[in-house]
PDB file of N, CA and C in Angstrom:
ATOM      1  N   UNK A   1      64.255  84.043  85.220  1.00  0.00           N
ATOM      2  CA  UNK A   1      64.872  84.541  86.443  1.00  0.00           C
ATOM      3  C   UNK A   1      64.380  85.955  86.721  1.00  0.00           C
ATOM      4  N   UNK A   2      64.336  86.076  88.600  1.00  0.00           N
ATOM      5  CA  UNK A   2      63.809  87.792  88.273  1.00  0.00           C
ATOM      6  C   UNK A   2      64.869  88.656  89.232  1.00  0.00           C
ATOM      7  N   UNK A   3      65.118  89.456  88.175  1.00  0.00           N
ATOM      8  CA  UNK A   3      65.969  90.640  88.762  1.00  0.00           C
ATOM      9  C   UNK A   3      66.062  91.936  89.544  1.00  0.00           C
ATOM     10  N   UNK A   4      66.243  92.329  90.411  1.00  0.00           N
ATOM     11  CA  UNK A   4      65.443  93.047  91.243  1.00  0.00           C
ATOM     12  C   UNK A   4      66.533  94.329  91.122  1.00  0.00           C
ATOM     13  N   UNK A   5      66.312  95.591  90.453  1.00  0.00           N
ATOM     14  CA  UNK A   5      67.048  96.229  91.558  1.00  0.00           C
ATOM     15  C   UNK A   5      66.904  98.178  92.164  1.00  0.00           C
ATOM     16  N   UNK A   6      67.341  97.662  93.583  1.00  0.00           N
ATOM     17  CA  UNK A   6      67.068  98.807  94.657  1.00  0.00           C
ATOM     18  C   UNK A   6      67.995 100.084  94.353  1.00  0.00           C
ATOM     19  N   UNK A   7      66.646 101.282  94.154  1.00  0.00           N
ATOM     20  CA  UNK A   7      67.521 102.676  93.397  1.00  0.00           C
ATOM     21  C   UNK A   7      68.473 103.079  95.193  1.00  0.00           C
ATOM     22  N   UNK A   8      69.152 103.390  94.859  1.00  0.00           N
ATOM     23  CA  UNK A   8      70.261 104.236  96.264  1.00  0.00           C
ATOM     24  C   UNK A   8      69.920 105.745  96.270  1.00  0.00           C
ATOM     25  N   UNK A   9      69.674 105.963  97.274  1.00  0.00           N
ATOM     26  CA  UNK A   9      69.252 107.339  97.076  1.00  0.00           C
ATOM     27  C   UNK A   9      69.866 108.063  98.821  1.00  0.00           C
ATOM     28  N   UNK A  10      70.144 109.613  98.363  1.00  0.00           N
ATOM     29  CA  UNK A  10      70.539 110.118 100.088  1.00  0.00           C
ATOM     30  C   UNK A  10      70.051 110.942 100.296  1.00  0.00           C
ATOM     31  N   UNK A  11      69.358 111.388 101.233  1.00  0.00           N
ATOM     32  CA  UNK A  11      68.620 112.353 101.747  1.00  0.00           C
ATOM     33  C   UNK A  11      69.547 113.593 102.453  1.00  0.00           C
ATOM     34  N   UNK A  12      68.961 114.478 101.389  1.00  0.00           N
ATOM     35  CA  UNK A  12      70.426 115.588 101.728  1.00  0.00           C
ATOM     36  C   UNK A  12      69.506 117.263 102.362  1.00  0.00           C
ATOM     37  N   UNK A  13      70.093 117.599 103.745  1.00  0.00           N
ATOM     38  CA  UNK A  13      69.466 118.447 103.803  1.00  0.00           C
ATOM     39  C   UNK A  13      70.054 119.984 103.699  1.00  0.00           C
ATOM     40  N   UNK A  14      70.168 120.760 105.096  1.00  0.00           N
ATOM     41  CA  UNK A  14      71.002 122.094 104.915  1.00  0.00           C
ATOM     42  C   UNK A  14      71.797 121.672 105.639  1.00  0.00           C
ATOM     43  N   UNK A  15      73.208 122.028 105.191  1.00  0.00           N
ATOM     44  CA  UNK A  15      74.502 121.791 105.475  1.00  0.00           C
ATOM     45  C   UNK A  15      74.726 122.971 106.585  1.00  0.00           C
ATOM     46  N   UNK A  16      73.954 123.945 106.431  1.00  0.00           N
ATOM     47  CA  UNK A  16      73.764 125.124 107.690  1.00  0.00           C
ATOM     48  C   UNK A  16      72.578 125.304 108.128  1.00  0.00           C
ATOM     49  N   UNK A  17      73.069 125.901 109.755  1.00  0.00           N
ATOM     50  CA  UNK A  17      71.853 126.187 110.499  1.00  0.00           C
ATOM     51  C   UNK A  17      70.403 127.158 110.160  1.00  0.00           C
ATOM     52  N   UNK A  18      69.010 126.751 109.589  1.00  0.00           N
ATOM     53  CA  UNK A  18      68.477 127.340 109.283  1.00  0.00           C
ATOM     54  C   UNK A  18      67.661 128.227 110.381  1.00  0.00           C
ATOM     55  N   UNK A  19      67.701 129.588 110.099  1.00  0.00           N
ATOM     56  CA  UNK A  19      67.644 130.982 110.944  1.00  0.00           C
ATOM     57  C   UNK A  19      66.067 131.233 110.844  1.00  0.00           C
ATOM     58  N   UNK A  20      65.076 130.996 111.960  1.00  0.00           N
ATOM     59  CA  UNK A  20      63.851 131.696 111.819  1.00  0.00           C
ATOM     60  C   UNK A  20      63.675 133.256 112.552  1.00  0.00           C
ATOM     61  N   UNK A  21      62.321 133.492 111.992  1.00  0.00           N
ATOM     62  CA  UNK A  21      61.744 134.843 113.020  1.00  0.00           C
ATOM     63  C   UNK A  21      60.482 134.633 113.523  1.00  0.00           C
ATOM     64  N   UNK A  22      60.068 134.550 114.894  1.00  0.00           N
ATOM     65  CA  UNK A  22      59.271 133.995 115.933  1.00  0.00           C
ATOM     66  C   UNK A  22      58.041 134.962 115.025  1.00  0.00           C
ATOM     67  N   UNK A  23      56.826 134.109 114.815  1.00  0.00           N
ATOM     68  CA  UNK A  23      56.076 134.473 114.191  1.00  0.00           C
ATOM     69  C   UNK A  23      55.227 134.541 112.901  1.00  0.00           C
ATOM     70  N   UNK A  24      56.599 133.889 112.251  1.00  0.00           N
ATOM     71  CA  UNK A  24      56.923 133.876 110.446  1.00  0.00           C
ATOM     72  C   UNK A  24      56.967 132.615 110.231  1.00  0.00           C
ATOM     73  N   UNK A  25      56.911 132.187 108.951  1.00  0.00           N
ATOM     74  CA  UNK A  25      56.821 130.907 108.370  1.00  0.00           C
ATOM     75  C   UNK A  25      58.995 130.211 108.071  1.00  0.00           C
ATOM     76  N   UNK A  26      58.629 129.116 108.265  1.00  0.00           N
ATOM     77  CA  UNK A  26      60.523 129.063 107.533  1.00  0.00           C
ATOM     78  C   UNK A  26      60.230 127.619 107.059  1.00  0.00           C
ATOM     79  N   UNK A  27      61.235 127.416 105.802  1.00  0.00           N
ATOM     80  CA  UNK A  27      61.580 126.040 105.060  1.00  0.00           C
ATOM     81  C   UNK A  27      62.284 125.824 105.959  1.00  0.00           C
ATOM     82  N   UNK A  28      62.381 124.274 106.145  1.00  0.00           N
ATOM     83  CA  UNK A  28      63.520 123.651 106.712  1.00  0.00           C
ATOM     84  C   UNK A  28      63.641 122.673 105.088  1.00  0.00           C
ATOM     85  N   UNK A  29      64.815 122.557 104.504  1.00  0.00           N
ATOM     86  CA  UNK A  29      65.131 122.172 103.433  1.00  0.00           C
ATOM     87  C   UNK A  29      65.373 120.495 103.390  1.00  0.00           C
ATOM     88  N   UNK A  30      64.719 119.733 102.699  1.00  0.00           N
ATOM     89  CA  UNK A  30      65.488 118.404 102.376  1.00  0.00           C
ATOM     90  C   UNK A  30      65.356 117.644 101.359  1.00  0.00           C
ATOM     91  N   UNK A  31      65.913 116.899 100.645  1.00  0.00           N
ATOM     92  CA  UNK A  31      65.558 116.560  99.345  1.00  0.00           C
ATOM     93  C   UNK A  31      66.539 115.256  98.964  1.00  0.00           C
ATOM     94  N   UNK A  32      65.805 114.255  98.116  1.00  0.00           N
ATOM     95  CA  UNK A  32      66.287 112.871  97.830  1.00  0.00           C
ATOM     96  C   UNK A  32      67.253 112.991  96.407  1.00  0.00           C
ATOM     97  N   UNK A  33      68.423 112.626  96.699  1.00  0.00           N
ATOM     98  CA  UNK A  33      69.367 112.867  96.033  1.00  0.00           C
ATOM     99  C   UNK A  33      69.678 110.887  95.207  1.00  0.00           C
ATOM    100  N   UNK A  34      69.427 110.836  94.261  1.00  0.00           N
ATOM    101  CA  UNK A  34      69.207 111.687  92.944  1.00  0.00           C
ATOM    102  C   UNK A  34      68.042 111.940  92.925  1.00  0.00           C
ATOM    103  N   UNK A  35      66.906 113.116  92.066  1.00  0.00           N
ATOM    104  CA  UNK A  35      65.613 113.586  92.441  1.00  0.00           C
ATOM    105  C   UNK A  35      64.564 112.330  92.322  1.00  0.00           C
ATOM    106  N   UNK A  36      64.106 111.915  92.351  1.00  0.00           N
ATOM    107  CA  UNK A  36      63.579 110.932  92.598  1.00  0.00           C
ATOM    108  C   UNK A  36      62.202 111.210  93.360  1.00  0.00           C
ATOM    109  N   UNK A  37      61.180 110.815  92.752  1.00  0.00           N
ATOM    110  CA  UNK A  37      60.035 111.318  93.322  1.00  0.00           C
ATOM    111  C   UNK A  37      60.030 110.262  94.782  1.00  0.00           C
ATOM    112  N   UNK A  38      59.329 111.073  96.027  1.00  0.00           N
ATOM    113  CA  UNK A  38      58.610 110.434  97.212  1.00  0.00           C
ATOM    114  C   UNK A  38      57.641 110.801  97.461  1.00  0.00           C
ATOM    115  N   UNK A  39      56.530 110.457  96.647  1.00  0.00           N
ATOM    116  CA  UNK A  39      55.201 110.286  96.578  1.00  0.00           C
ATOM    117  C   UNK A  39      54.681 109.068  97.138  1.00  0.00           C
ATOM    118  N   UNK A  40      55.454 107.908  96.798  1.00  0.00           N
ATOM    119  CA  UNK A  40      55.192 106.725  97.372  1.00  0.00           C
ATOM    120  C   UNK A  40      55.452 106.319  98.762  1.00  0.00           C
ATOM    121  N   UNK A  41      56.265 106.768  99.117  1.00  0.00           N
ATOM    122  CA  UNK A  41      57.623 106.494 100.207  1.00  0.00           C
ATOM    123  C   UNK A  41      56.525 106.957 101.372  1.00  0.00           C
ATOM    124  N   UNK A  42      56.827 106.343 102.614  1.00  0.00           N
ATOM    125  CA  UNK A  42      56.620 107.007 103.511  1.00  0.00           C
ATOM    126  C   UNK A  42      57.952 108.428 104.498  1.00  0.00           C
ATOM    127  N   UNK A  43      57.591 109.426 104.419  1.00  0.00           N
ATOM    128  CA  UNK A  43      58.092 110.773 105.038  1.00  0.00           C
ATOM    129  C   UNK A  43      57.964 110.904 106.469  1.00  0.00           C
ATOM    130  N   UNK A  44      58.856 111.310 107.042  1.00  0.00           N
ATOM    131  CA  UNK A  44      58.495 111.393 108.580  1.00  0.00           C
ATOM    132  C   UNK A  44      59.787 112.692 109.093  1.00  0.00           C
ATOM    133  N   UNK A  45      59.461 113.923 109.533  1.00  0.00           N
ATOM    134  CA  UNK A  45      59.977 114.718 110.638  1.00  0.00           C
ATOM    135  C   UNK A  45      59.889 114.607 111.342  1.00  0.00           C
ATOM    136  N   UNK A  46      61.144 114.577 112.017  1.00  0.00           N
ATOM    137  CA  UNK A  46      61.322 114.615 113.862  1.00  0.00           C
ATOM    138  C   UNK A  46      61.877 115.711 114.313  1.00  0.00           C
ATOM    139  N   UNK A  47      62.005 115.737 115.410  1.00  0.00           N
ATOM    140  CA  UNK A  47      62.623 116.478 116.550  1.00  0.00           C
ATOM    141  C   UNK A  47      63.640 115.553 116.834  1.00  0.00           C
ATOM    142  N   UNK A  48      64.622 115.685 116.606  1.00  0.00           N
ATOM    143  CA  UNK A  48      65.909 114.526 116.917  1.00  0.00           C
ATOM    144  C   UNK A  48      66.479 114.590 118.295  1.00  0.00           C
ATOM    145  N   UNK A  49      66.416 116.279 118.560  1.00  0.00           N
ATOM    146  CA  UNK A  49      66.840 116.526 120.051  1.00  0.00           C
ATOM    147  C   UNK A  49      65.918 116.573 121.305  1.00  0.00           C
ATOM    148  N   UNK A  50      64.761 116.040 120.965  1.00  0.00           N
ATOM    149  CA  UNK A  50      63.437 115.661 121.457  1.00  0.00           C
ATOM    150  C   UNK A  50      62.936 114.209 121.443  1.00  0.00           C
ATOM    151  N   UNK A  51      63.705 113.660 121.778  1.00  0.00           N
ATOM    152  CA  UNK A  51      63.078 112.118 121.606  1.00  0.00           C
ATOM    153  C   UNK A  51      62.873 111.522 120.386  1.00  0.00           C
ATOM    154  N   UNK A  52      63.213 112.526 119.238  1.00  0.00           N
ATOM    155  CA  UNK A  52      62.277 112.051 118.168  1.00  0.00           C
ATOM    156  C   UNK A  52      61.178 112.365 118.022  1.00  0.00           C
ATOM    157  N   UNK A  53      60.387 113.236 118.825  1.00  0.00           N
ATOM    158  CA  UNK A  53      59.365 114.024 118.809  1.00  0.00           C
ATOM    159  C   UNK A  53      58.814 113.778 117.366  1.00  0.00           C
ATOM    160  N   UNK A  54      57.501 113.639 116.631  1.00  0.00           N
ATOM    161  CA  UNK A  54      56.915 113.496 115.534  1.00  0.00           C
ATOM    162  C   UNK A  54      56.446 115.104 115.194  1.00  0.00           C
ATOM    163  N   UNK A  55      57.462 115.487 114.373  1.00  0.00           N
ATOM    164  CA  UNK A  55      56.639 116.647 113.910  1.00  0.00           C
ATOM    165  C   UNK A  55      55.728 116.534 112.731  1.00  0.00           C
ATOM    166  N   UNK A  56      56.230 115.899 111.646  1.00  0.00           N
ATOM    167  CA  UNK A  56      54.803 115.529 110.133  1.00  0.00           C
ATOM    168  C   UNK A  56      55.481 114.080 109.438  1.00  0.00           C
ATOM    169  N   UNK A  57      54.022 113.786 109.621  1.00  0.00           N
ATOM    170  CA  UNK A  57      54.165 111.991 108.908  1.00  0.00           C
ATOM    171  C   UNK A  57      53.589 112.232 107.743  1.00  0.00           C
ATOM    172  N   UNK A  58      53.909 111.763 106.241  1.00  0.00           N
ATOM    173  CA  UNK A  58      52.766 111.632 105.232  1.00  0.00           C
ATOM    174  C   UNK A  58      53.236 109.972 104.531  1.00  0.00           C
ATOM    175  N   UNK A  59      52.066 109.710 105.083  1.00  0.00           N
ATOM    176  CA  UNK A  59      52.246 107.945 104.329  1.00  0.00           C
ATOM    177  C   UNK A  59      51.082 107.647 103.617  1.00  0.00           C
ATOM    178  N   UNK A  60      51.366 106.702 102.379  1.00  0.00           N
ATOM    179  CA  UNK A  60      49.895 106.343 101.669  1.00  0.00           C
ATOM    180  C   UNK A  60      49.751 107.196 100.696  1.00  0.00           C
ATOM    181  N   UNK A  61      49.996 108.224 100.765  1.00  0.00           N
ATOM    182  CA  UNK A  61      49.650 109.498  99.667  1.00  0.00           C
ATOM    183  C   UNK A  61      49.083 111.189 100.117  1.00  0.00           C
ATOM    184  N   UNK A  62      49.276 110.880 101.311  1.00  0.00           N
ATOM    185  CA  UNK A  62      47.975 111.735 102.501  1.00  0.00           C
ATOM    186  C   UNK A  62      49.111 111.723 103.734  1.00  0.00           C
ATOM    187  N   UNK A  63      48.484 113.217 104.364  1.00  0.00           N
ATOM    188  CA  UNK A  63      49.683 113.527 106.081  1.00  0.00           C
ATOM    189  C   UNK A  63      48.770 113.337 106.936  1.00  0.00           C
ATOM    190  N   UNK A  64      49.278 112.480 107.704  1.00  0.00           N
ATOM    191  CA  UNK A  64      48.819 111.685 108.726  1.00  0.00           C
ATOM    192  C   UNK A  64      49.264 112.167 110.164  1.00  0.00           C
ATOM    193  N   UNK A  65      49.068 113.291 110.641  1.00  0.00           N
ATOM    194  CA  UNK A  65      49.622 113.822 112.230  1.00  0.00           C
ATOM    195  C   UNK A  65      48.660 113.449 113.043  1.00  0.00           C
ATOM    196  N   UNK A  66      47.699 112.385 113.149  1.00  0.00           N
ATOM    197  CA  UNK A  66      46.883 112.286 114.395  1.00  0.00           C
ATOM    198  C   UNK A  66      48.125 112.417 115.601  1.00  0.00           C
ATOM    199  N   UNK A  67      49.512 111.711 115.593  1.00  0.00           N
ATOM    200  CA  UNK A  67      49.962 111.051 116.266  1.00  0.00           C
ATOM    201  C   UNK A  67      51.365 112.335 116.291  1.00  0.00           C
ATOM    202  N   UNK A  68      50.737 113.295 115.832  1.00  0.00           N
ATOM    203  CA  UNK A  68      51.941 114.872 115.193  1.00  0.00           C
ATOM    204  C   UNK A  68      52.164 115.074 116.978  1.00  0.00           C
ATOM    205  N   UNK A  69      53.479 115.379 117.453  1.00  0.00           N
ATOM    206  CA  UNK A  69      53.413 116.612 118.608  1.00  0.00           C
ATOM    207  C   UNK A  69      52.477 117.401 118.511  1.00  0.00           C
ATOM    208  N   UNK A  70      51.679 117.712 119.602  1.00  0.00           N
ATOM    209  CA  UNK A  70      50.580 118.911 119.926  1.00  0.00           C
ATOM    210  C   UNK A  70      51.295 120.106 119.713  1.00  0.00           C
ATOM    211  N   UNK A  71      52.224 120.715 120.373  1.00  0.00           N
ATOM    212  CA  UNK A  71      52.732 121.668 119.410  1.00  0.00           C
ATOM    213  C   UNK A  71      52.924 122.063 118.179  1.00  0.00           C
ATOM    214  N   UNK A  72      52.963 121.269 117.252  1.00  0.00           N
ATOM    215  CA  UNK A  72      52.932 121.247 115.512  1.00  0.00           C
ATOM    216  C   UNK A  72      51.721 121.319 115.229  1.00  0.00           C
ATOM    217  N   UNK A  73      50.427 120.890 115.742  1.00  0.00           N
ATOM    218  CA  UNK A  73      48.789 120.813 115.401  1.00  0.00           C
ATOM    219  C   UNK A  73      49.120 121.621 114.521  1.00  0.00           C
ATOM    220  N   UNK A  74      48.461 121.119 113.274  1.00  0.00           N
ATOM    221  CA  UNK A  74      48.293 122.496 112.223  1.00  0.00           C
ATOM    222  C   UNK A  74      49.414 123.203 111.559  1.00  0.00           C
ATOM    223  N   UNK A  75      50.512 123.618 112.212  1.00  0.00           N
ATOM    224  CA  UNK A  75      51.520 124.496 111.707  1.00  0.00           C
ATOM    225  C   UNK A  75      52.653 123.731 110.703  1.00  0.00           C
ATOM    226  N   UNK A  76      52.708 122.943 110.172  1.00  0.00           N
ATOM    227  CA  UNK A  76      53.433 121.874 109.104  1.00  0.00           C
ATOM    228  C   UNK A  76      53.192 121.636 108.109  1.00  0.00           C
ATOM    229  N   UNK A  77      53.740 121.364 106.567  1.00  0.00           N
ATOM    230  CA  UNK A  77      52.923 121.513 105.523  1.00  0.00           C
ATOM    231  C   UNK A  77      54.189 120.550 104.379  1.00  0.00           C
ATOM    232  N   UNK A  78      53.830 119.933 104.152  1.00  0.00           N
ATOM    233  CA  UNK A  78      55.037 119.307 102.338  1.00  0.00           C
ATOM    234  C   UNK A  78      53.935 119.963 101.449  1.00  0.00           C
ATOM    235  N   UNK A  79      54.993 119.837 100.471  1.00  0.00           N
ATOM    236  CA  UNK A  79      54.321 120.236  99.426  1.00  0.00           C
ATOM    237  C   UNK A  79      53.976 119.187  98.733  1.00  0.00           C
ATOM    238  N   UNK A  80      52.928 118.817  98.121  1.00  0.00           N
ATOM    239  CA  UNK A  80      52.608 117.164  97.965  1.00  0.00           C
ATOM    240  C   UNK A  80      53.382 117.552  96.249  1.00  0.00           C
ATOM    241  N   UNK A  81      53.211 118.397  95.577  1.00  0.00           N
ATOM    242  CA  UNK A  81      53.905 118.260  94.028  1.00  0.00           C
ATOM    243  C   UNK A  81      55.264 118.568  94.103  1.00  0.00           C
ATOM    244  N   UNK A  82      56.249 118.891  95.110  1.00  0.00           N
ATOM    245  CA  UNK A  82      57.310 119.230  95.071  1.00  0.00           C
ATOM    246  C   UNK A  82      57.785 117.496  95.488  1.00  0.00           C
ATOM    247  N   UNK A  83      56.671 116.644  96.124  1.00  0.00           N
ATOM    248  CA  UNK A  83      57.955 115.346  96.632  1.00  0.00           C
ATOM    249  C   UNK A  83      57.790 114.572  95.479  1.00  0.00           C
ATOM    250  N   UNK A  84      57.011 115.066  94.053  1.00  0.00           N
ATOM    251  CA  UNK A  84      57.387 114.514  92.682  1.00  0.00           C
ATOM    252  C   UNK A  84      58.559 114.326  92.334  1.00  0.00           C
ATOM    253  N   UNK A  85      59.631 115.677  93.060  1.00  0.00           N
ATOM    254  CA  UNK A  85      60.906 115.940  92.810  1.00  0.00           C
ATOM    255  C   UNK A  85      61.736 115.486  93.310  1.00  0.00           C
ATOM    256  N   UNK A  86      61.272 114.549  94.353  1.00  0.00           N
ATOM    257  CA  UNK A  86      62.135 114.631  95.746  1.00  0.00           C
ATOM    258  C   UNK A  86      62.617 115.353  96.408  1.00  0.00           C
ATOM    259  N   UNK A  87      61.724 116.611  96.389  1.00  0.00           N
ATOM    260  CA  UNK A  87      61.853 117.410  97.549  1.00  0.00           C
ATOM    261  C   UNK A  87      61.316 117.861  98.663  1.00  0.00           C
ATOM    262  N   UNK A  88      61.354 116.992  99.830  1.00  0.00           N
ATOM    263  CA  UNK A  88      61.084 116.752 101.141  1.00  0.00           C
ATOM    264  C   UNK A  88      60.879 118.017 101.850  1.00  0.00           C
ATOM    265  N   UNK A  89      61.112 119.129 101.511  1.00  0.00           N
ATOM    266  CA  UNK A  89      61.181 120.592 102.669  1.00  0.00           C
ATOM    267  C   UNK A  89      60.021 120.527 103.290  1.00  0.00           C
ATOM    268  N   UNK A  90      59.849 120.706 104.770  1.00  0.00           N
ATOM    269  CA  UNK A  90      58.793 120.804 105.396  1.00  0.00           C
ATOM    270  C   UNK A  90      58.716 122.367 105.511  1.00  0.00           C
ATOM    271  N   UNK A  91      57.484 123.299 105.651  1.00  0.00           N
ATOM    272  CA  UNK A  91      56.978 124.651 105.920  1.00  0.00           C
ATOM    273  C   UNK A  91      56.505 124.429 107.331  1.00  0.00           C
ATOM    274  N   UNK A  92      57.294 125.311 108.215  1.00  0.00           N
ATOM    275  CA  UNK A  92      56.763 125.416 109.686  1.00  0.00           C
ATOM    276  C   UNK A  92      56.206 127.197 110.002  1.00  0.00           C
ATOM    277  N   UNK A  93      54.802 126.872 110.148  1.00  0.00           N
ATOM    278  CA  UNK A  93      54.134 128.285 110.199  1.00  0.00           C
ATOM    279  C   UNK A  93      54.457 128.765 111.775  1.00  0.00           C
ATOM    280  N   UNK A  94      53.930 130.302 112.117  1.00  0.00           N
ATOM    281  CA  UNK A  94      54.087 130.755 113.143  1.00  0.00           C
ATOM    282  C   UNK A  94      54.996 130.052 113.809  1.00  0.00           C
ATOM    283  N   UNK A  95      56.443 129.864 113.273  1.00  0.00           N
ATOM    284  CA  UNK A  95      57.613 129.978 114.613  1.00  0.00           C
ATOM    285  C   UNK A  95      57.555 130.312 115.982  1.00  0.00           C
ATOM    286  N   UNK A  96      57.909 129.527 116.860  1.00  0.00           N
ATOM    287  CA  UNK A  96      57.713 129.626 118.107  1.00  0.00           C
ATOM    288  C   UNK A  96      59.195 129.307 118.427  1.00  0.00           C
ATOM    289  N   UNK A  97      59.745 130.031 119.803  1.00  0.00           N
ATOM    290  CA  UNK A  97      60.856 130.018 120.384  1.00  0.00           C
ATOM    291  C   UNK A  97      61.023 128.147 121.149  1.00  0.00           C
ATOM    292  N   UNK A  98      59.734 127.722 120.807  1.00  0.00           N
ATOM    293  CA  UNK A  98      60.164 126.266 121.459  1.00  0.00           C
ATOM    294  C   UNK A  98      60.511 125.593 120.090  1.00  0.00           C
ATOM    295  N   UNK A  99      60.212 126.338 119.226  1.00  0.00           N
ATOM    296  CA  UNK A  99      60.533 125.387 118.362  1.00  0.00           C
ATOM    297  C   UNK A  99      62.050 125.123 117.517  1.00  0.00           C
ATOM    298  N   UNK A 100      62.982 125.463 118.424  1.00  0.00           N
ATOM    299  CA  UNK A 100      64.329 125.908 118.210  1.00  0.00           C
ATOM    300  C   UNK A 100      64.377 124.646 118.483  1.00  0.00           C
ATOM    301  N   UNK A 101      65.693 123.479 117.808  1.00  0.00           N
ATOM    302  CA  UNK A 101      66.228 122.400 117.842  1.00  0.00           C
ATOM    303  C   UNK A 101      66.674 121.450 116.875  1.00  0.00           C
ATOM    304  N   UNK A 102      66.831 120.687 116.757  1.00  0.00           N
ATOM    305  CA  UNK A 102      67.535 119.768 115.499  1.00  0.00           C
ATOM    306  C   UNK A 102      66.398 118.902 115.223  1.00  0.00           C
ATOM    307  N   UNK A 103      66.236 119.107 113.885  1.00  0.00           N
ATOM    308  CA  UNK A 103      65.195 118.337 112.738  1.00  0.00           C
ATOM    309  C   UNK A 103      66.125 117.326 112.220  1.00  0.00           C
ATOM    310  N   UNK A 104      65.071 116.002 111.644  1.00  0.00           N
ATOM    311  CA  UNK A 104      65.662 114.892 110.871  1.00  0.00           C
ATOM    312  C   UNK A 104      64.539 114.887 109.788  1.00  0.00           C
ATOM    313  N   UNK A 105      64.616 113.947 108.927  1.00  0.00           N
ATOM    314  CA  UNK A 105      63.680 113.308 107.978  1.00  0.00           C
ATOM    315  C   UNK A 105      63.994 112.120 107.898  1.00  0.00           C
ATOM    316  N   UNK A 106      63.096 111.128 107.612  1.00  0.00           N
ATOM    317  CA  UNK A 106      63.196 109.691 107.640  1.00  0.00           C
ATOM    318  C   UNK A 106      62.495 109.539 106.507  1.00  0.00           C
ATOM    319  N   UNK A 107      63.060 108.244 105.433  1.00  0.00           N
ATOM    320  CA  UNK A 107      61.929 108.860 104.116  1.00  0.00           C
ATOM    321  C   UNK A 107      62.609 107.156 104.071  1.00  0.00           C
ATOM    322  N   UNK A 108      61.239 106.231 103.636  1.00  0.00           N
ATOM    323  CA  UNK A 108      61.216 104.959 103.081  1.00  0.00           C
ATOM    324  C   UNK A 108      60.587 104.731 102.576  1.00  0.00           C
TER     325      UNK A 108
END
């Protein structure tokens, strides 16, 4: 007989509003609770208050933004040895005043 079974895991981010400075780099924090590596998983940031706007995809093993918002070109970053940990934080470089709004993560 074969037994299968699916780890439960929750994707936990900042419980408060994270504060940038137009110009500067900022974490937006998120991480798979229990740590649990997502190396495998496919990762995805959005813009939640944007349609869902695609801010950084990494699937396969590799970040995949052909399909990123033009605004993000370039400015987005995981840390590929931190999602050993399950920790999802995306790095958003040069802050921009458009870039004020509500982030998600989608991680499967």
């Amino acid at each position: 007989s074969l037994s299968l079974v699916t780890e439960r895991y929750e994707v936990v981010g900042s419980a408060d509003p994270v504060l940038a400075v137009a110009g500067e780099a900022v974490i937006l924090p998120c991480s798979v609770k229990p740590n649990i590596s997502v190396v495998d998983m496919r990762v995805e940031w959005f813009r939640s208050d944007l349609k869902d706007t695609l801010v950084h995809l990494y699937d396969d093993h590799v970040d995949k933004n052909t399909d990123q918002n033009q605004s993000y070109r370039g400015r987005t970053k995981l840390n590929h040895q931190e999602l050993q940990k399950g920790d999802a934080s995306l790095k958003l470089s040069s802050v921009r005043v458009s870039d004020e709004g509500r982030y998600k993560l989608s991680s499967c």
